[in-house]
N, C-alpha and C. Protein backbone atom coordinates (compact mmCIF):
# COMPACT_ATOMS: atom_id res chain seq x y z
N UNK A 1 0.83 -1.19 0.00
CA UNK A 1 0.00 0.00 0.00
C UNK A 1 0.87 1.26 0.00
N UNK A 2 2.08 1.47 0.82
CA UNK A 2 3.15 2.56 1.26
C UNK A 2 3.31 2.48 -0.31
N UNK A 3 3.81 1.39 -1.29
CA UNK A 3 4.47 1.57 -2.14
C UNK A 3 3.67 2.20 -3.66
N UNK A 4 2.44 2.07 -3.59
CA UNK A 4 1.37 2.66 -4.16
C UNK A 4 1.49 4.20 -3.87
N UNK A 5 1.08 4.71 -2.85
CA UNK A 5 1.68 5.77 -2.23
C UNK A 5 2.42 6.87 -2.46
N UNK A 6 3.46 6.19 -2.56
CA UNK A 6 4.99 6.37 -3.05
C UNK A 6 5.30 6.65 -3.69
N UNK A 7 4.21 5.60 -5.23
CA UNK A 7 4.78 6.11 -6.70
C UNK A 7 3.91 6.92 -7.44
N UNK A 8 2.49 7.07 -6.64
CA UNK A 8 1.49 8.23 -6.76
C UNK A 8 2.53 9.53 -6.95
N UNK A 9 3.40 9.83 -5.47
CA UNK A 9 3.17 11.31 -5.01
C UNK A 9 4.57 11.46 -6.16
N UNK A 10 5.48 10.25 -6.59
CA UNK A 10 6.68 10.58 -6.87
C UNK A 10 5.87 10.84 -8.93
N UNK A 11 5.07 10.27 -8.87
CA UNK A 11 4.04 10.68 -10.43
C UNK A 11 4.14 12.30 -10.67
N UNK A 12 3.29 12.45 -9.33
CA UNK A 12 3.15 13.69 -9.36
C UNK A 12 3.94 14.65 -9.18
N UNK A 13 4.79 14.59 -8.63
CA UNK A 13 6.20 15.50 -8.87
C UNK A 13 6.74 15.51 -10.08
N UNK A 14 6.81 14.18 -10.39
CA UNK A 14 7.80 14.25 -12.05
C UNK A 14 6.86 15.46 -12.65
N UNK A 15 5.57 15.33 -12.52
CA UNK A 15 4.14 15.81 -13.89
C UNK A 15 4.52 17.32 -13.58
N UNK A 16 4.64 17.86 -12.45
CA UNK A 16 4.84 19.04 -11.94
C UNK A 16 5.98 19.83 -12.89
N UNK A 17 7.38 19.09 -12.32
CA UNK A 17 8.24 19.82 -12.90
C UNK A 17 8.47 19.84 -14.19
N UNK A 18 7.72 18.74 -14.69
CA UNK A 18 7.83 18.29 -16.61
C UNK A 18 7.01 19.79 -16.97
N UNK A 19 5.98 20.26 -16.19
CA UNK A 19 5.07 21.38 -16.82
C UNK A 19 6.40 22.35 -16.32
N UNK A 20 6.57 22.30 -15.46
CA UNK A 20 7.07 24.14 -15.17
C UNK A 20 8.39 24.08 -16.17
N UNK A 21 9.01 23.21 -16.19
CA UNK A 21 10.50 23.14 -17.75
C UNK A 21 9.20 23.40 -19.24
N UNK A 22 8.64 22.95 -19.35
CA UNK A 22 7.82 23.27 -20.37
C UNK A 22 7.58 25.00 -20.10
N UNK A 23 6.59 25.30 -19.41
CA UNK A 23 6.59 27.09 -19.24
C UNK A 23 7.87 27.69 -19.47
N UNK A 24 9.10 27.39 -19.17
CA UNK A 24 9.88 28.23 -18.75
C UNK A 24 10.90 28.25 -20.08
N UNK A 25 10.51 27.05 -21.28
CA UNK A 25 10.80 26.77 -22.75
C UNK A 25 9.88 28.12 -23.23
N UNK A 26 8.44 27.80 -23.17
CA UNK A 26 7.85 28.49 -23.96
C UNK A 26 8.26 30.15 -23.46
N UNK A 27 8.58 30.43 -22.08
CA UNK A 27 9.06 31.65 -22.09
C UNK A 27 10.18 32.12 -22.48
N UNK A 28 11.16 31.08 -22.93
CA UNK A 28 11.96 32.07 -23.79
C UNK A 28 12.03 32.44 -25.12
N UNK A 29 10.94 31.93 -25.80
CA UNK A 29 10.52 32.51 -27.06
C UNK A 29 9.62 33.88 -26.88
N UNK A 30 8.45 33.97 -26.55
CA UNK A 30 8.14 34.92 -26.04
C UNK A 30 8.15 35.63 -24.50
N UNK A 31 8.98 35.96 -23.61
CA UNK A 31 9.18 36.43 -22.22
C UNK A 31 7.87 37.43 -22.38
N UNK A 32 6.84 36.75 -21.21
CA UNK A 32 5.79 38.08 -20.55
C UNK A 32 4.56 38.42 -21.80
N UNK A 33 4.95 37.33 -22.99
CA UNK A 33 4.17 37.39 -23.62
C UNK A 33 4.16 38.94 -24.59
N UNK A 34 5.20 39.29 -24.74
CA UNK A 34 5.46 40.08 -25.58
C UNK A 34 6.13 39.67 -26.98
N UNK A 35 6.33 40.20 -28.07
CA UNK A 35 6.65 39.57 -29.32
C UNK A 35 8.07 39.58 -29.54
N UNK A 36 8.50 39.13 -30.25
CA UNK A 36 9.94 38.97 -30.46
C UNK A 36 10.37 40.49 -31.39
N UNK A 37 11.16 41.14 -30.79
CA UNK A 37 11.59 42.54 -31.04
C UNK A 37 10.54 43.52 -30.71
N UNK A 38 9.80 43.62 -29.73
CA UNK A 38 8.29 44.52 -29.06
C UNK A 38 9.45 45.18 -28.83
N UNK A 39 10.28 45.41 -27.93
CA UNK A 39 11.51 45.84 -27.02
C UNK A 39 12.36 46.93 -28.36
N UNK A 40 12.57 46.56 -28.96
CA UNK A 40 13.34 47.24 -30.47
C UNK A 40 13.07 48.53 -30.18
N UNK A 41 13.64 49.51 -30.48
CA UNK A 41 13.25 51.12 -30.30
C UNK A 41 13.55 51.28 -31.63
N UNK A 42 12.59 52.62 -32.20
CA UNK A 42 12.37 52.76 -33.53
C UNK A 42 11.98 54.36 -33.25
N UNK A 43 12.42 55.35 -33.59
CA UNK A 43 12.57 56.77 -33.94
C UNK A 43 11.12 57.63 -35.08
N UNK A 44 10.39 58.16 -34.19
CA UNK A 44 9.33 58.75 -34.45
C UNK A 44 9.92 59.88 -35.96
N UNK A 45 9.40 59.64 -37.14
CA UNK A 45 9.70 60.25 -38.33
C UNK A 45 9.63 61.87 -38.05
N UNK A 46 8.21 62.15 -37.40
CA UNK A 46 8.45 63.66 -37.06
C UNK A 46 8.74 64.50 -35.96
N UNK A 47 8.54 63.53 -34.54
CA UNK A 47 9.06 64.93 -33.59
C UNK A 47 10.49 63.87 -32.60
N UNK A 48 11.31 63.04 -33.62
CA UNK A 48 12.05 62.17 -33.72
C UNK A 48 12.47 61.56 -32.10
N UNK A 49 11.39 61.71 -31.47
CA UNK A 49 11.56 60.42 -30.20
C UNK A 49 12.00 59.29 -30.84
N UNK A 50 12.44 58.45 -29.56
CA UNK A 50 12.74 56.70 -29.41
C UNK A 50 11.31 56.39 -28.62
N UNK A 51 10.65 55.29 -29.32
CA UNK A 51 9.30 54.77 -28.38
C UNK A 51 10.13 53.32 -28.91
N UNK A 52 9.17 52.59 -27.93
CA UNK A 52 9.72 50.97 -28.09
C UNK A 52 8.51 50.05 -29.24
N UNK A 53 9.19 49.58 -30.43
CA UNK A 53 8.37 49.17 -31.16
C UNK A 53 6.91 48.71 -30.79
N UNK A 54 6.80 47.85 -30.46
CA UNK A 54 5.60 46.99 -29.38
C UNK A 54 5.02 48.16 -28.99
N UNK A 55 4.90 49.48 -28.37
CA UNK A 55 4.17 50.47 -27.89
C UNK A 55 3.56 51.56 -29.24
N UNK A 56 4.72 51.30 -30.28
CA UNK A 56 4.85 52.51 -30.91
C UNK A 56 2.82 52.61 -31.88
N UNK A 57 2.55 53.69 -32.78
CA UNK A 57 1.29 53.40 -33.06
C UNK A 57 1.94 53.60 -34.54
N UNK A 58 1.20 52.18 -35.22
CA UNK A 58 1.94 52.26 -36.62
C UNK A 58 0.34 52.41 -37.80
N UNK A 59 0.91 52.89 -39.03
CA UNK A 59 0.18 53.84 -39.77
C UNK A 59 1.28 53.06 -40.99
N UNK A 60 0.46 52.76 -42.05
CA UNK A 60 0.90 52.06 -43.41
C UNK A 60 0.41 53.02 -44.48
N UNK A 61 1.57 53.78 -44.99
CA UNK A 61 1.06 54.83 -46.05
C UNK A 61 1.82 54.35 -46.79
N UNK A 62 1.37 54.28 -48.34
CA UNK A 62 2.01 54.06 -49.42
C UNK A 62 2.83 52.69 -49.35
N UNK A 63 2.35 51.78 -48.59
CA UNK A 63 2.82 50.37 -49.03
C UNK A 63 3.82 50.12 -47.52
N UNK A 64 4.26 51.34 -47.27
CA UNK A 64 5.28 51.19 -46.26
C UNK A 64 4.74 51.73 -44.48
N UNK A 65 5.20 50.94 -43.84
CA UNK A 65 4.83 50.89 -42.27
C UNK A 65 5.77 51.81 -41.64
N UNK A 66 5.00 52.87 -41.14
CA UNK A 66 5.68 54.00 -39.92
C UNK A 66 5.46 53.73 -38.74
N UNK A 67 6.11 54.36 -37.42
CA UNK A 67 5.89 54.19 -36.65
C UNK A 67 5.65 55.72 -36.14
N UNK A 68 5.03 55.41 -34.45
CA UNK A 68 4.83 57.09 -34.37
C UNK A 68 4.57 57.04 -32.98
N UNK A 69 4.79 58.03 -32.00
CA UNK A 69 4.54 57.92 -30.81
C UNK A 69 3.45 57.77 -30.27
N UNK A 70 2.80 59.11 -31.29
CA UNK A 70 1.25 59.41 -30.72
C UNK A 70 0.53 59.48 -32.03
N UNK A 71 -0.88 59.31 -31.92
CA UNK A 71 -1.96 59.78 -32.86
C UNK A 71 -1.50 60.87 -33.68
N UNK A 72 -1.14 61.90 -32.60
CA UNK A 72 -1.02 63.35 -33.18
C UNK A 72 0.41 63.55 -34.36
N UNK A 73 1.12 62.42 -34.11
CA UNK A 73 2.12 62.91 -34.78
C UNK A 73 2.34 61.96 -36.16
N UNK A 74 1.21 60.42 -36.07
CA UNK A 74 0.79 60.33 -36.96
C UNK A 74 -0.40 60.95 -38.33
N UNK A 75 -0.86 61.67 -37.60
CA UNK A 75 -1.68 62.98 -37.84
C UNK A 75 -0.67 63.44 -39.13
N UNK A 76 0.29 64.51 -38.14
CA UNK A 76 1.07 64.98 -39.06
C UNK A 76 1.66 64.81 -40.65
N UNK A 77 2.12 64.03 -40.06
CA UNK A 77 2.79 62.84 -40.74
C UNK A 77 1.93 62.79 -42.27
N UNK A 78 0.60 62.52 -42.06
CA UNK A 78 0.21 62.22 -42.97
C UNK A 78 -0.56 63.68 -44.02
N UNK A 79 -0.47 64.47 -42.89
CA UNK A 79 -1.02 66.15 -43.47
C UNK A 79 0.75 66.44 -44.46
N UNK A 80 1.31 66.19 -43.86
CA UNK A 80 2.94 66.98 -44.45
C UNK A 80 3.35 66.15 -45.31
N UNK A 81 2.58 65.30 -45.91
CA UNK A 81 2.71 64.14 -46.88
C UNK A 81 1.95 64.28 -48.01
N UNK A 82 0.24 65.22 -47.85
CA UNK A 82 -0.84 65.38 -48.50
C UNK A 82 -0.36 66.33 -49.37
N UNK A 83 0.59 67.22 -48.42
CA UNK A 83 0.40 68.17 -48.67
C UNK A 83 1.50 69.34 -48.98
């Protein structure tokens, strides 16, 4: 019976740590669940901040992808382009 027991609780340990090596695989492809290069800093075209890709707000004019800090300066962006 002890030995039933035994190889229950020692089951369940293996199952344990087999998951947490599994999590801790899948976290180093994505860490925190962010994307691979979110972290990248990329330089606002018009009022030329650094924002971090993953945050930045992107706007596809003419085939090609900008990045931009804010609304407002994608705004711009696209008035000083019209125009």
């Amino acid at each position: 019976m002890y030995r039933i027991i035994l190889i229950l609780g020692l089951l369940g340990a293996l199952y344990f740590l087999i998951r947490r090596a599994l999590r801790k695989l899948k976290g180093r492809e994505k860490p925190d669940g962010i994307l691979p290069g979110a972290n990248q800093m990329i330089q606002d075209p018009v009022c030329l901040v650094f924002v971090p890709k993953g945050a930045a707000i992107t706007e596809d004019i003419g085939g090609q992808t900008y990045y931009f800090c804010s609304k407002a300066c994608a705004h711009k962006f696209q008035q000083k382009l019209a125009g």
